[in-house]
Protein backbone atom coordinates (compact mmCIF):
# COMPACT_ATOMS: atom_id res chain seq x y z
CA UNK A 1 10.88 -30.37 0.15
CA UNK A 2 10.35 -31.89 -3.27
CA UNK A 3 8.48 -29.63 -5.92
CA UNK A 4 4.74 -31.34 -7.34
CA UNK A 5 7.06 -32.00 -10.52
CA UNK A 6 9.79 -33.80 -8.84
CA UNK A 7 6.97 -35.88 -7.40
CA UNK A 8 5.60 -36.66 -10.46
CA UNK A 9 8.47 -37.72 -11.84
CA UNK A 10 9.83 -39.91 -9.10
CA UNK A 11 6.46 -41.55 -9.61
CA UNK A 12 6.57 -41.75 -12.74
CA UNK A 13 10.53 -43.41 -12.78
CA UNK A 14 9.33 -45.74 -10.50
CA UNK A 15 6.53 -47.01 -12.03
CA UNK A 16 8.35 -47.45 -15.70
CA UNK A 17 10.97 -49.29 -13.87
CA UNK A 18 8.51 -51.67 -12.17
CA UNK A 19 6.66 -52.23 -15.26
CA UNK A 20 9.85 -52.91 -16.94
CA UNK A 21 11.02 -55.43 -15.03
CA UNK A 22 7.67 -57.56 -14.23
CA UNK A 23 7.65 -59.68 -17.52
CA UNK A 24 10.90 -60.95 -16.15
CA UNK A 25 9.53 -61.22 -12.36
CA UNK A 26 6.55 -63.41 -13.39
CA UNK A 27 8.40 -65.32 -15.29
CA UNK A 28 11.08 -66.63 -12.59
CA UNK A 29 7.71 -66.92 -10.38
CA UNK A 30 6.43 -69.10 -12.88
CA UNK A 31 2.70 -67.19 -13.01
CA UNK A 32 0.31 -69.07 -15.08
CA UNK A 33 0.45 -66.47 -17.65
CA UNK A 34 -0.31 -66.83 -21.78
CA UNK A 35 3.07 -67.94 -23.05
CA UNK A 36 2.14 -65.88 -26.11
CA UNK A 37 2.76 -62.79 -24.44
CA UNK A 38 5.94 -63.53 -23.33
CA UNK A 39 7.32 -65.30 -26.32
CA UNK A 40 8.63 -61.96 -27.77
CA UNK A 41 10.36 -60.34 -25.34
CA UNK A 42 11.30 -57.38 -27.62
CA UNK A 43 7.16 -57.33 -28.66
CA UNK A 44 6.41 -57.28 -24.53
CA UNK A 45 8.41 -54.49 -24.01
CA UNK A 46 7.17 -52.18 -26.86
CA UNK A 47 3.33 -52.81 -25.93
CA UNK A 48 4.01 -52.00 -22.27
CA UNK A 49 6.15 -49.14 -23.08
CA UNK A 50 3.35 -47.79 -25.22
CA UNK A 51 0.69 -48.30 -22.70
CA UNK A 52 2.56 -45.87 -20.24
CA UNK A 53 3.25 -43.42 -22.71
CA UNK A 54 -0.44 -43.44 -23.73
CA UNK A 55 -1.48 -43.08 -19.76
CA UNK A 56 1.07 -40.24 -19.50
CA UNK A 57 -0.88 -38.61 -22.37
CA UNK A 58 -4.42 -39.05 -21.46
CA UNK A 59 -3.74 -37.85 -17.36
CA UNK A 60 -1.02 -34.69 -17.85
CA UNK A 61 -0.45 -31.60 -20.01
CA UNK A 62 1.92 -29.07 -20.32
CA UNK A 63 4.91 -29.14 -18.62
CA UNK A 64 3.88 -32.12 -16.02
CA UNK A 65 3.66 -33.80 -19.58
CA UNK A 66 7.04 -33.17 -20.39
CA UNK A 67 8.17 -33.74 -16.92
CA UNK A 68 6.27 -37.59 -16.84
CA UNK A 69 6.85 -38.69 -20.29
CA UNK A 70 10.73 -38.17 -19.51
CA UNK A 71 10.75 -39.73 -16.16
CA UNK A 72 8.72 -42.75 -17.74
CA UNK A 73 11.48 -43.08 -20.23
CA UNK A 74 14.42 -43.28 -17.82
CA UNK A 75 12.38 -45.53 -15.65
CA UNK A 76 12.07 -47.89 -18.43
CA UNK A 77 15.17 -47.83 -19.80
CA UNK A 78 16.84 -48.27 -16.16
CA UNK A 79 14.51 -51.70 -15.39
CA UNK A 80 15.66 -52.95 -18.73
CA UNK A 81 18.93 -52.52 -17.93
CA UNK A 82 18.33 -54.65 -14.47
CA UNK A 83 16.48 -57.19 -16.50
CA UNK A 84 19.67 -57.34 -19.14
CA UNK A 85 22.08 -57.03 -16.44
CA UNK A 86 21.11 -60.61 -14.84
CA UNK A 87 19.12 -62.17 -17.00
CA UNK A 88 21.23 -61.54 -20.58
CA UNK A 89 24.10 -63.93 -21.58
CA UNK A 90 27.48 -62.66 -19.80
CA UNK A 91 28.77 -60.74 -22.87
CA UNK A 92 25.56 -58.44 -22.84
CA UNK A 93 25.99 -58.38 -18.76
CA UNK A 94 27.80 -54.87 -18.51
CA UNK A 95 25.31 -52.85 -21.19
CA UNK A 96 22.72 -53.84 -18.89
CA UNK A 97 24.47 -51.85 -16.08
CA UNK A 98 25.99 -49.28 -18.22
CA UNK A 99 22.49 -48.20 -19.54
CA UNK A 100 21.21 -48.48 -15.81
CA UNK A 101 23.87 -46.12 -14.51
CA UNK A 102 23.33 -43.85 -17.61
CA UNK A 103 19.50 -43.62 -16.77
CA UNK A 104 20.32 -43.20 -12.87
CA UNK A 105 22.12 -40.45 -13.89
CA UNK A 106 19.79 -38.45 -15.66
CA UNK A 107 16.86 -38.98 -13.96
CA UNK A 108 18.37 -38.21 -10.44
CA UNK A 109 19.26 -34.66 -12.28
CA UNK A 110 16.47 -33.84 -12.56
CA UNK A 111 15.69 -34.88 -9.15
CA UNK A 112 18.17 -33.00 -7.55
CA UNK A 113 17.49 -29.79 -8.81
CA UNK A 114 13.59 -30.93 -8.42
CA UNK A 115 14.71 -30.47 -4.34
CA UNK A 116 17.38 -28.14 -4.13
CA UNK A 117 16.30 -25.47 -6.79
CA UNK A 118 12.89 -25.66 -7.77
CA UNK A 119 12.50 -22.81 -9.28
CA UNK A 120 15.24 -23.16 -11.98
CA UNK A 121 13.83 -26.64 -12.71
CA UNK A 122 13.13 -27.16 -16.87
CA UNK A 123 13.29 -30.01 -18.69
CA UNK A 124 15.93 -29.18 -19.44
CA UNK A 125 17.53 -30.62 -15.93
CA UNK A 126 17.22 -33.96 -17.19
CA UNK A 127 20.13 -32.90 -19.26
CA UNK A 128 19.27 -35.36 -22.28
CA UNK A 129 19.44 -32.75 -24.85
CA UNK A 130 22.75 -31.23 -23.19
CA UNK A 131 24.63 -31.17 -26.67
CA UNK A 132 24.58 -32.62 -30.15
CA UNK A 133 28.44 -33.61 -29.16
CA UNK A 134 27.06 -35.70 -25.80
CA UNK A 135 24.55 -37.50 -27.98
CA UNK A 136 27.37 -38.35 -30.82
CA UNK A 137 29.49 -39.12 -27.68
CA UNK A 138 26.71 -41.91 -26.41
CA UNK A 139 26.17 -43.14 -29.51
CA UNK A 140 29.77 -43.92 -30.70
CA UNK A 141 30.46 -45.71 -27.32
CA UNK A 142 27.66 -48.18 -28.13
CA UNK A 143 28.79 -49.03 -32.23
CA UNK A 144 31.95 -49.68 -30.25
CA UNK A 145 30.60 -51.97 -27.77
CA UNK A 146 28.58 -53.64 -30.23
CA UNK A 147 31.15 -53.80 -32.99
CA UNK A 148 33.66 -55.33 -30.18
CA UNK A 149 31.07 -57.77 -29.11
CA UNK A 150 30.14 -59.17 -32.18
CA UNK A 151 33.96 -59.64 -33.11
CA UNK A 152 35.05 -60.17 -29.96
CA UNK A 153 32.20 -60.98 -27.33
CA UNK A 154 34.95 -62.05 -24.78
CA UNK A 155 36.26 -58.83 -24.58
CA UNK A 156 32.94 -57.71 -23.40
CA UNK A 157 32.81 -60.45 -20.43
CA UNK A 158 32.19 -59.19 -16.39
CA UNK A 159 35.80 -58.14 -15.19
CA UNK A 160 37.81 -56.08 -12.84
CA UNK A 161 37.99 -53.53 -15.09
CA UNK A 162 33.98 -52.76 -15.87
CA UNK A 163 33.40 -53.03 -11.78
CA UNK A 164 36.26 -50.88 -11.71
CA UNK A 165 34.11 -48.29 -14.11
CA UNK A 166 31.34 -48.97 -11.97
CA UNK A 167 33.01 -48.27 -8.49
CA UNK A 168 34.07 -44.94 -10.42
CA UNK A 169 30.66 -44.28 -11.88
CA UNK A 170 29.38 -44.58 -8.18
CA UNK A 171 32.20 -42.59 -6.66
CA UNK A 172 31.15 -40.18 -9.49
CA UNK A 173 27.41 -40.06 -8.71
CA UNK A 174 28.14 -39.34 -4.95
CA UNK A 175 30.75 -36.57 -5.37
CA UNK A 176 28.41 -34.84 -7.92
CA UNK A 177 25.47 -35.06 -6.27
CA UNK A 178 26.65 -33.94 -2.92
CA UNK A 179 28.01 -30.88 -4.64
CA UNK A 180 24.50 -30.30 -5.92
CA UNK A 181 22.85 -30.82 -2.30
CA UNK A 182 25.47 -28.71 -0.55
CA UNK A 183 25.55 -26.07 -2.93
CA UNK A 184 21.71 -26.21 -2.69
CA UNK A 185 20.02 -23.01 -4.47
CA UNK A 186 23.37 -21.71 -5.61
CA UNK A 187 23.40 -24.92 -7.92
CA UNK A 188 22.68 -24.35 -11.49
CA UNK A 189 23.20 -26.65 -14.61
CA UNK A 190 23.96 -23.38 -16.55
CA UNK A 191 26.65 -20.60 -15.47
CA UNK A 192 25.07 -17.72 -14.27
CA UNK A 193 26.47 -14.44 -16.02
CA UNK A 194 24.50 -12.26 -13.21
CA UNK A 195 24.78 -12.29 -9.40
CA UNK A 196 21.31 -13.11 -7.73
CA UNK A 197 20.85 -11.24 -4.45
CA UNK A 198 20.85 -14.98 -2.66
CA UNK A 199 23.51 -16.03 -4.41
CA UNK A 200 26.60 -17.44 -1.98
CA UNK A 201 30.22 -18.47 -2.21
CA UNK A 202 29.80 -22.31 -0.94
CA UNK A 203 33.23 -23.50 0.39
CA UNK A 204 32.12 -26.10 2.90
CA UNK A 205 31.46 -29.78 2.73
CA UNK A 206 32.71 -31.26 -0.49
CA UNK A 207 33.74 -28.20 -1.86
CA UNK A 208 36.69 -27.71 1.01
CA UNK A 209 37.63 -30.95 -1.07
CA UNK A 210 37.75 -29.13 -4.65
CA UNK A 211 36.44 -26.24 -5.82
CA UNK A 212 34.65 -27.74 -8.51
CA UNK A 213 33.57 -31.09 -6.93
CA UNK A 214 30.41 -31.85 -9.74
CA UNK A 215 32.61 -31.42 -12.52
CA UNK A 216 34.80 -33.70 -10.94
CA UNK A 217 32.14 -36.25 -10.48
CA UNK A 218 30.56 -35.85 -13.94
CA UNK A 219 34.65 -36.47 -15.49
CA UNK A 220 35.14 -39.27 -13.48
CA UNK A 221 31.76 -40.95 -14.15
CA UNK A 222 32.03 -40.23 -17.81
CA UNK A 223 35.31 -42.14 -17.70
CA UNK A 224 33.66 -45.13 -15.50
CA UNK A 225 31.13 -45.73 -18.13
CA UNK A 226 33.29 -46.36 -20.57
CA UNK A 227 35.31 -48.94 -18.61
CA UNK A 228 31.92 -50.38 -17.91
CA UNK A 229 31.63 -51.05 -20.95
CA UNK A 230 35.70 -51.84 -21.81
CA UNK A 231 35.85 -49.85 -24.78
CA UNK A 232 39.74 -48.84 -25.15
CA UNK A 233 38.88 -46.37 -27.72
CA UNK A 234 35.65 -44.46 -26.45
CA UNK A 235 37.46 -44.74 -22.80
CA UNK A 236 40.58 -42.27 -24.71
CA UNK A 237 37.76 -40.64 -26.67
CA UNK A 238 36.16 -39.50 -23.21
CA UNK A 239 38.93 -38.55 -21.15
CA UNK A 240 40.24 -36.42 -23.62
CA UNK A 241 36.81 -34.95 -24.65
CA UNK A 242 35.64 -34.06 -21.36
CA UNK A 243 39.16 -32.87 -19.89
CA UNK A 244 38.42 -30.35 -22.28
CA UNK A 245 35.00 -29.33 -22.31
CA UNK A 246 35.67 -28.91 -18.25
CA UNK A 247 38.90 -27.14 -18.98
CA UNK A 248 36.91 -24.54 -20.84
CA UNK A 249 34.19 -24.67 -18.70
CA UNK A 250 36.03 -24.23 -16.00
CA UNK A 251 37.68 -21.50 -17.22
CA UNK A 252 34.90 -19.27 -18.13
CA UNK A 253 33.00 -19.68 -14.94
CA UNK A 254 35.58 -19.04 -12.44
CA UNK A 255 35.80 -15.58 -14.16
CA UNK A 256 32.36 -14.90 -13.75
CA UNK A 257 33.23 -16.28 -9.91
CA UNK A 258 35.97 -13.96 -9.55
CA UNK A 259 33.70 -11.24 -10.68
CA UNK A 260 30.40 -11.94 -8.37
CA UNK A 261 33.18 -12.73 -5.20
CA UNK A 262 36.28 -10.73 -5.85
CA UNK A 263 38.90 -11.37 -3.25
CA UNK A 264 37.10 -14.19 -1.37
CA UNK A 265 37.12 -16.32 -4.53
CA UNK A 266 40.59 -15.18 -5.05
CA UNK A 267 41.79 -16.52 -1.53
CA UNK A 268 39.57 -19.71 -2.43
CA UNK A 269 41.23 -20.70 -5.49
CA UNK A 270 44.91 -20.49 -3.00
CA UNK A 271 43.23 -22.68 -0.50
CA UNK A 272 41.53 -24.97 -2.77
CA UNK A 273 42.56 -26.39 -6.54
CA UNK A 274 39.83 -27.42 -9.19
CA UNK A 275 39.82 -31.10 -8.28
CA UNK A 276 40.59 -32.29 -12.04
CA UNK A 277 44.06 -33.12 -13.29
CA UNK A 278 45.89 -30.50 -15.16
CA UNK A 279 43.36 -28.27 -14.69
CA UNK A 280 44.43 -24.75 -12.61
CA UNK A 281 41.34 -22.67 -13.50
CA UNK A 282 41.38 -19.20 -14.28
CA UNK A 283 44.54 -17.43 -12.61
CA UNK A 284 44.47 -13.57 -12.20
CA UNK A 285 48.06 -11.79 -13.21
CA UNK A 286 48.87 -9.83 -10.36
């Protein structure tokens, strides 16, 4: 069942996103509504997104707080990238969906470990703040995009190659997340250095696939996002980056794995390779 916090914030997503997109609703439906507020789009936006953010302030505290004020950004941000995705001119098309599958993302997280693992949930979960290098990361694919659209905006045009990212982004979210819901409580977003006494060695489902199936899915989304967004440089940027970060990462926790499982790990890793290309995992000199 879902915790009170995963709840909240599924409320509090789908609210954001509903607010988000209604300028843009009652618009198309032609609503007798003052043109005034509508004649600054950017304006609209901020005053709405203010007036949830002030609601989220006057009815929680505490963690709920931190919980709704999150979930209320990534709701926003993911109806604004609907609203951008159809209703922007064609060159601006593909950030709307990038920044849609970059709030899905996040948000369903949190989620996840809202159902599966409730009692590890933090806000951390939402994995915003997972590293100063994932924030540079974000931020340098959208100067590229940006830079490449002003100079070149048809570059940036719907094609085979950003539904491409997207079918990959997708692929990505699915693999992950059914790692996360068949892993269940043995799911964590940080590797455990102790054993817990309920702690299991999952090798069904998606995991008789790979042994690391939501790394796999995180790698291959990362890479989808940038060909959403066909950005040759951040797309080489990524794969490289992230082959390495889940190289290392990789490495470190199956040794902690070999440790908690011993010789059922060890006939795992025979049976099963890491999913990711290149990437053995940690081998054991006999």
């Amino acid at each position: 069942m879902l915790c009170y916090n995963g709840k909240l914030s599924l409320f509090c997503f789908t609210a954001a996103a509903v607010v988000a997109v209604l300028p843009e609703i009652l618009l198309r439906l032609e609503f007798d509504v003052p043109h005034t507020y509508f004649n600054n789009i950017w304006l609209t936006h901020l005053f709405q997104y203010i007036v949830l953010n002030v609601l989220v302030l006057l009815a929680f505290r505490g963690f709920s707080y931190q919980v709704a004020v999150r979930a209320v950004f990534l709701g926003y941000v993911f109806g604004t990238g609907i609203i951008v995705s159809f209703a922007a001119p064609s060159s601006w098309q593909m950030f709307g969906i990038y920044i849609t599958v970059l709030a899905t993302f996040h948000y369903t997280e949190f989620l996840s470990i809202a159902w599966i693992n409730p009692t590890t949930l933090s806000i951390d979960s939402f994995i915003l703040n997972d590293s100063i290098a994932y924030g540079v990361a974000a931020c340098s694919s959208w100067i590229e995009f940006m830079t490449e659209r002003h100079y070149f905006p048809m570059w940036k045009e719907p094609s085979s190659i950003s539904y491409f990212g997207l079918i990959l982004c997708i692929g990505g979210e699915i693999l992950r997340k059914s790692a996360m819901f068949t892993a269940k409580h043995n799911f964590n977003h940080i590797v455990q250095s102790e054993k817990m006494d309920n702690h299991e060695l999952v090798t069904y489902g998606v995991y008789r696939l790979c042994r690391h199936p939501s790394y796999v899915g995180w790698f291959y989304w990362s890479i989808g996002t940038q060909l959403i967004l066909q950005n040759p440089f951040c797309l080489l940027a990524y794969a490289i980056a992230s082959w390495k970060f889940f190289h290392d990462r990789i490495l470190f926790e199956e040794i902690t794995l070999l440790n908690f499982f011993g010789e059922d790990y060890l006939q795992y890793q025979k049976r099963v390779g890491t999913g990711l290309p290149f990437i053995s995992g940690y081998k054991v000199n006999l």
